[in-house]
Protein backbone atom coordinates (compact mmCIF):
# COMPACT_ATOMS: atom_id res chain seq x y z
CA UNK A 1 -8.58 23.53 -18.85
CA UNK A 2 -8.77 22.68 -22.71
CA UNK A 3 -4.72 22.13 -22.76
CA UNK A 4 -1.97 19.86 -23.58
CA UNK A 5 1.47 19.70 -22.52
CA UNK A 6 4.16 17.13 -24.06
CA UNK A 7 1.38 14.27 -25.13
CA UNK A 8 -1.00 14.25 -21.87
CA UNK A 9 -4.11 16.26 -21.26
CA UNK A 10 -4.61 18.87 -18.96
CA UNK A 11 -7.14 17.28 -17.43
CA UNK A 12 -5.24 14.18 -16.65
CA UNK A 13 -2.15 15.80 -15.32
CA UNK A 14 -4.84 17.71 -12.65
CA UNK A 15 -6.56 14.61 -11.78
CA UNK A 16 -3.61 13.18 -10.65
CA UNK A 17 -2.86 16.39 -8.49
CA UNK A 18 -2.80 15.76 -4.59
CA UNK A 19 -2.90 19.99 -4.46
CA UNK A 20 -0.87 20.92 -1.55
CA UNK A 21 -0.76 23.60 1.25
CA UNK A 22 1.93 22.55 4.06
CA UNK A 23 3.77 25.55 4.86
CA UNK A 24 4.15 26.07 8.77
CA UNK A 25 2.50 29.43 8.71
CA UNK A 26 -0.43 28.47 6.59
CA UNK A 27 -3.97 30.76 8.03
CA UNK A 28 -7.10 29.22 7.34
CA UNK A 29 -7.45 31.69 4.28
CA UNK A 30 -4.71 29.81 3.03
CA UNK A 31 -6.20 26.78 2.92
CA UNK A 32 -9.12 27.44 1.82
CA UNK A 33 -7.89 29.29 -1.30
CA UNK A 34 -5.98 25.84 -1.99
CA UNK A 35 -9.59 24.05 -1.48
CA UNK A 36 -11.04 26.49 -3.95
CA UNK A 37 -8.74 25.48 -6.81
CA UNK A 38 -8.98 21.79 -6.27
CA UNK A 39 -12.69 22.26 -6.36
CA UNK A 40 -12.46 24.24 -9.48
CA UNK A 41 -9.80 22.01 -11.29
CA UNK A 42 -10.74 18.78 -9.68
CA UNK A 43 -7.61 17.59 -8.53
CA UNK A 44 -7.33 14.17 -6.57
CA UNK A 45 -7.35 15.54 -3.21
CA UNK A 46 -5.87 18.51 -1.32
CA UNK A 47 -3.32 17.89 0.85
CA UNK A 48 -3.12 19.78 4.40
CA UNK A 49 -2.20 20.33 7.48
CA UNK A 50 -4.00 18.22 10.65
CA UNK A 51 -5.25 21.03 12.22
CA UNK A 52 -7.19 21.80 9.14
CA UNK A 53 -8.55 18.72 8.32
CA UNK A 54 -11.99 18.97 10.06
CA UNK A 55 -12.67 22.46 8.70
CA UNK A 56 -11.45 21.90 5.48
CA UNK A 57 -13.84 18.54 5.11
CA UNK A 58 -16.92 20.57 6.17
CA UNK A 59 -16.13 23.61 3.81
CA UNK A 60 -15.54 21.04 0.61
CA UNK A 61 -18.68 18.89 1.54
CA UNK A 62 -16.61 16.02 0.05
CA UNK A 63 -16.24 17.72 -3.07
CA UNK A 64 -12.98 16.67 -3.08
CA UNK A 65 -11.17 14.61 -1.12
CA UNK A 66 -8.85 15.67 1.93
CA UNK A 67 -5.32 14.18 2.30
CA UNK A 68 -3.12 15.21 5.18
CA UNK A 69 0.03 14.16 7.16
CA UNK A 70 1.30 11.74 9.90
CA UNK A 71 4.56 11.99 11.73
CA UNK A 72 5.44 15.11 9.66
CA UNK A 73 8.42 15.64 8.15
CA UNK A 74 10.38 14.09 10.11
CA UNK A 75 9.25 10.83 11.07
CA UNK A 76 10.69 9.92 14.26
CA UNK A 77 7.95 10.33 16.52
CA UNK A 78 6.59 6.72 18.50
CA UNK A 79 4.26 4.69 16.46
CA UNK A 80 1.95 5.19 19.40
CA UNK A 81 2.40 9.06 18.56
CA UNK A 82 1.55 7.93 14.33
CA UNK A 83 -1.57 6.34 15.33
CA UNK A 84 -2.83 8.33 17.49
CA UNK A 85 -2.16 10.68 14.49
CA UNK A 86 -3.87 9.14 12.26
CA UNK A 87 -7.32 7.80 14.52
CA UNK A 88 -7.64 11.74 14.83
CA UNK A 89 -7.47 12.74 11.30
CA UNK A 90 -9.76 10.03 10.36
CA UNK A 91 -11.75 10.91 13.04
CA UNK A 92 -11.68 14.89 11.81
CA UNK A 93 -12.73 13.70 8.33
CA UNK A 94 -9.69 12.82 6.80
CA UNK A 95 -10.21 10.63 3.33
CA UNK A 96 -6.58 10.00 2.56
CA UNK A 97 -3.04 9.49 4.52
CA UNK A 98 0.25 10.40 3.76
CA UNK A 99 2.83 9.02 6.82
CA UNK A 100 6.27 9.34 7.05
CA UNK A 101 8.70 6.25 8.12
CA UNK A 102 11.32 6.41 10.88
CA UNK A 103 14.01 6.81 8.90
CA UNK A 104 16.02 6.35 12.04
CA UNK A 105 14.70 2.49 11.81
CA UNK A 106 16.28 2.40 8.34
CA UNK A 107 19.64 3.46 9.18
CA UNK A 108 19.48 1.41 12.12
CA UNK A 109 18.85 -1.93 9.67
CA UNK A 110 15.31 -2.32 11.74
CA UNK A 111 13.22 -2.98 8.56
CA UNK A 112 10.45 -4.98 11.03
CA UNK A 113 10.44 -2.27 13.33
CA UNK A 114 9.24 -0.27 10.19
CA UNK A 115 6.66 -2.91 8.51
CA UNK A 116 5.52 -3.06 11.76
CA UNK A 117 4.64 0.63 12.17
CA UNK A 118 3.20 0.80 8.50
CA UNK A 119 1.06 -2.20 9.64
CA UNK A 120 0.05 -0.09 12.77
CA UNK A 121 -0.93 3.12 10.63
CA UNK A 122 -2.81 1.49 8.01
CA UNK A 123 -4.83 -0.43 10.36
CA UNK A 124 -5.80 3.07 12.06
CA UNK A 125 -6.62 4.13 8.71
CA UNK A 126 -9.81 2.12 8.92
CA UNK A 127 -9.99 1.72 5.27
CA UNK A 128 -9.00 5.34 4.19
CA UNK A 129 -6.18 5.45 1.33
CA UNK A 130 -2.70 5.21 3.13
CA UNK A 131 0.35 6.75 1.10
CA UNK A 132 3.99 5.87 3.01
CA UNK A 133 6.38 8.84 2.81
CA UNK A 134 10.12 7.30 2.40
CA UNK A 135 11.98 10.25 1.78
CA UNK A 136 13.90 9.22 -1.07
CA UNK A 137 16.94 12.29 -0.43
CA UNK A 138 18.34 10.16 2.58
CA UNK A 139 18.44 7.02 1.13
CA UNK A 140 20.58 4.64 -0.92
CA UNK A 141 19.43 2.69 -3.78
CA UNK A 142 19.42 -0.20 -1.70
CA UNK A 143 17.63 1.16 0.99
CA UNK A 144 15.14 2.24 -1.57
CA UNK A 145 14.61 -0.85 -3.12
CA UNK A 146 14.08 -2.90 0.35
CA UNK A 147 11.47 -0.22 1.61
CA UNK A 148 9.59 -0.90 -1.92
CA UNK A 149 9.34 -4.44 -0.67
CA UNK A 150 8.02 -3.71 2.43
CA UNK A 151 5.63 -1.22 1.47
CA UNK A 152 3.85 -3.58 -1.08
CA UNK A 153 3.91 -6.30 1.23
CA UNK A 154 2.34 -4.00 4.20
CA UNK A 155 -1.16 -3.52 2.08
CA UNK A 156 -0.95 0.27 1.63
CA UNK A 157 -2.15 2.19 -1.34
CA UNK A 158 0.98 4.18 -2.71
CA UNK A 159 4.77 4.69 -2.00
CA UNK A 160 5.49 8.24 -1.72
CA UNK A 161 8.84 9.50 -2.02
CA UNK A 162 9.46 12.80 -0.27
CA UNK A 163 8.06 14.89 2.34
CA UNK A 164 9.02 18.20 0.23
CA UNK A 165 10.54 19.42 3.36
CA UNK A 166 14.30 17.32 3.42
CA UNK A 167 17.43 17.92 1.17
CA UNK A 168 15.04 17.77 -1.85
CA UNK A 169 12.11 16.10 -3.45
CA UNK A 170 11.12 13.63 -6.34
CA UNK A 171 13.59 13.15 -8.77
CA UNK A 172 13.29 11.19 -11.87
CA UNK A 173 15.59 8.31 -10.92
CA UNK A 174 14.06 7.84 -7.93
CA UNK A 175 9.98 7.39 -9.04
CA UNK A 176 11.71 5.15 -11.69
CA UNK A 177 13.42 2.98 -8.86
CA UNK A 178 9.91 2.85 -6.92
CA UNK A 179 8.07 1.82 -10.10
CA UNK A 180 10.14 -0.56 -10.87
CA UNK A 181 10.01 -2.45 -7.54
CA UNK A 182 7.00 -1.73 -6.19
CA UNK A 183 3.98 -4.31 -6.54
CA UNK A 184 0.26 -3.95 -6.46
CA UNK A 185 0.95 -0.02 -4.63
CA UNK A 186 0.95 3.05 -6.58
CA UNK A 187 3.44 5.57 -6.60
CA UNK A 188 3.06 9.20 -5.43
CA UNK A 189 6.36 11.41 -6.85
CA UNK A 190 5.97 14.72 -4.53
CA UNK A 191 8.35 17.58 -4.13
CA UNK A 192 10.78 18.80 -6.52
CA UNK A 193 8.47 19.48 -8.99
CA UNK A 194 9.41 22.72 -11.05
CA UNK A 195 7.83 22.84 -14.11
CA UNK A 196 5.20 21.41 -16.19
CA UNK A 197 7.35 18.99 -17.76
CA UNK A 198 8.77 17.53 -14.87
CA UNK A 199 5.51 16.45 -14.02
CA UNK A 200 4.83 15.08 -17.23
CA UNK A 201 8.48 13.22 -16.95
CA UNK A 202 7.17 11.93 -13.34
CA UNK A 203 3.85 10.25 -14.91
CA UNK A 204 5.18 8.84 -17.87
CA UNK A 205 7.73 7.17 -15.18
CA UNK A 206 4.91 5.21 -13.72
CA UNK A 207 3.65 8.29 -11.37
CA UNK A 208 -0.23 8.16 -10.26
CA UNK A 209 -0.37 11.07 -7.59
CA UNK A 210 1.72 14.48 -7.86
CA UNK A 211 2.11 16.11 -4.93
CA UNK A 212 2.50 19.76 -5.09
CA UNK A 213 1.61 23.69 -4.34
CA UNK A 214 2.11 25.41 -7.81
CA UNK A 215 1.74 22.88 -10.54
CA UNK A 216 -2.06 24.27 -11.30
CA UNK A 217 -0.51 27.62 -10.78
CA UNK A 218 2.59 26.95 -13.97
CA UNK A 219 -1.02 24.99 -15.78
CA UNK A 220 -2.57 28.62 -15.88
């Protein structure tokens, strides 16, 4: 795609593309339609469902690489329940992680209880990229800023900040907040991304992953 939009490359806005397919009523054919445009584009990774994972790593003969979710959307499942999770989707074929924190733990002021589980996760990981899913919409700044500490501290990859699936996604303010005070992690800006530009806005904010369905779709 021999394009440019506001500065960056086409190419570099795709390669930072986690292309996504998370709808609860996603068929195989689904799936494997989002497969065939990563493949095509090369974007980062597609991002799926667990069910698919094991198909979808057999059809792409690792291609590309296949992201999927833990403790989806909401979070409050048992860290037992998260690992578990996660030892299966490795297991399955799964090259990347995206896990979402008990939120429940924040409100509650039980910031060990969620290190802890991070800790947990990314040691089931066995070495596989680990992205941690704070869902930015329900938080305060401080909140934010305190789970950018612990994530960089817990030796994961990225800090991610939305599930797509709450109040709303990414939002400008917040990917600058987790930029800014994250250390040695990457940030992942996912949901709420609308157009072209915001995605352009997201990167030049410090974002290294995009998660999203229809960005390649508005590229076209």
């Amino acid at each position: 795609m021999e394009k440019e939009y506001y500065g960056i490359k086409a190419e570099d806005i795709i390669s930072k593309i986690d292309h996504t397919i998370l709808k609860v009523d996603a068929v195989w054919e689904d799936v494997k339609r989002i497969c065939d445009e990563a493949r095509r584009y090369k974007t980062a990774s597609v991002c799926i469902q667990p069910c698919f994972v094991k198909r979808a790593k057999e059809y792409l003969e690792n291609d590309i690489p296949v992201c999927t979710v833990i403790g989806f959307p909401n979070g409050y499942m048992t860290t037992e329940a998260k690992v578990f999770e996660t030892e299966n989707a490795v297991k399955n074929g799964a090259d990347e992680i995206d896990m979402v924190i008990n939120v429940n733990a924040v409100k509650d002021g039980d910031y060990k209880y969620v290190s802890d589980e991070i800790i947990k996760v990314r040691n089931a990981c066995k070495g596989k990229i680990l992205k941690v899913i704070i869902e930015t919409c329900l938080l305060t700044d401080e909140e934010k800023i305190e789970l950018c500490k612990i994530v960089s501290q817990s030796g994961t990859d990225f800090i991610k900040t939305s599930t797509g699936f709450s109040k709303y996604g990414a939002t400008r303010e917040d990917v600058e907040i987790l930029k800014k005070n994250s250390y040695g992690i990457k940030v992942k800006a996912a949901g709420g991304i609308k157009s072209v530009k915001d995605a352009v806005d997201f990167i030049n904010l410090g974002a290294d992953r995009l998660g999203t369905s229809s960005l390649l779709k508005m590229m076209e």
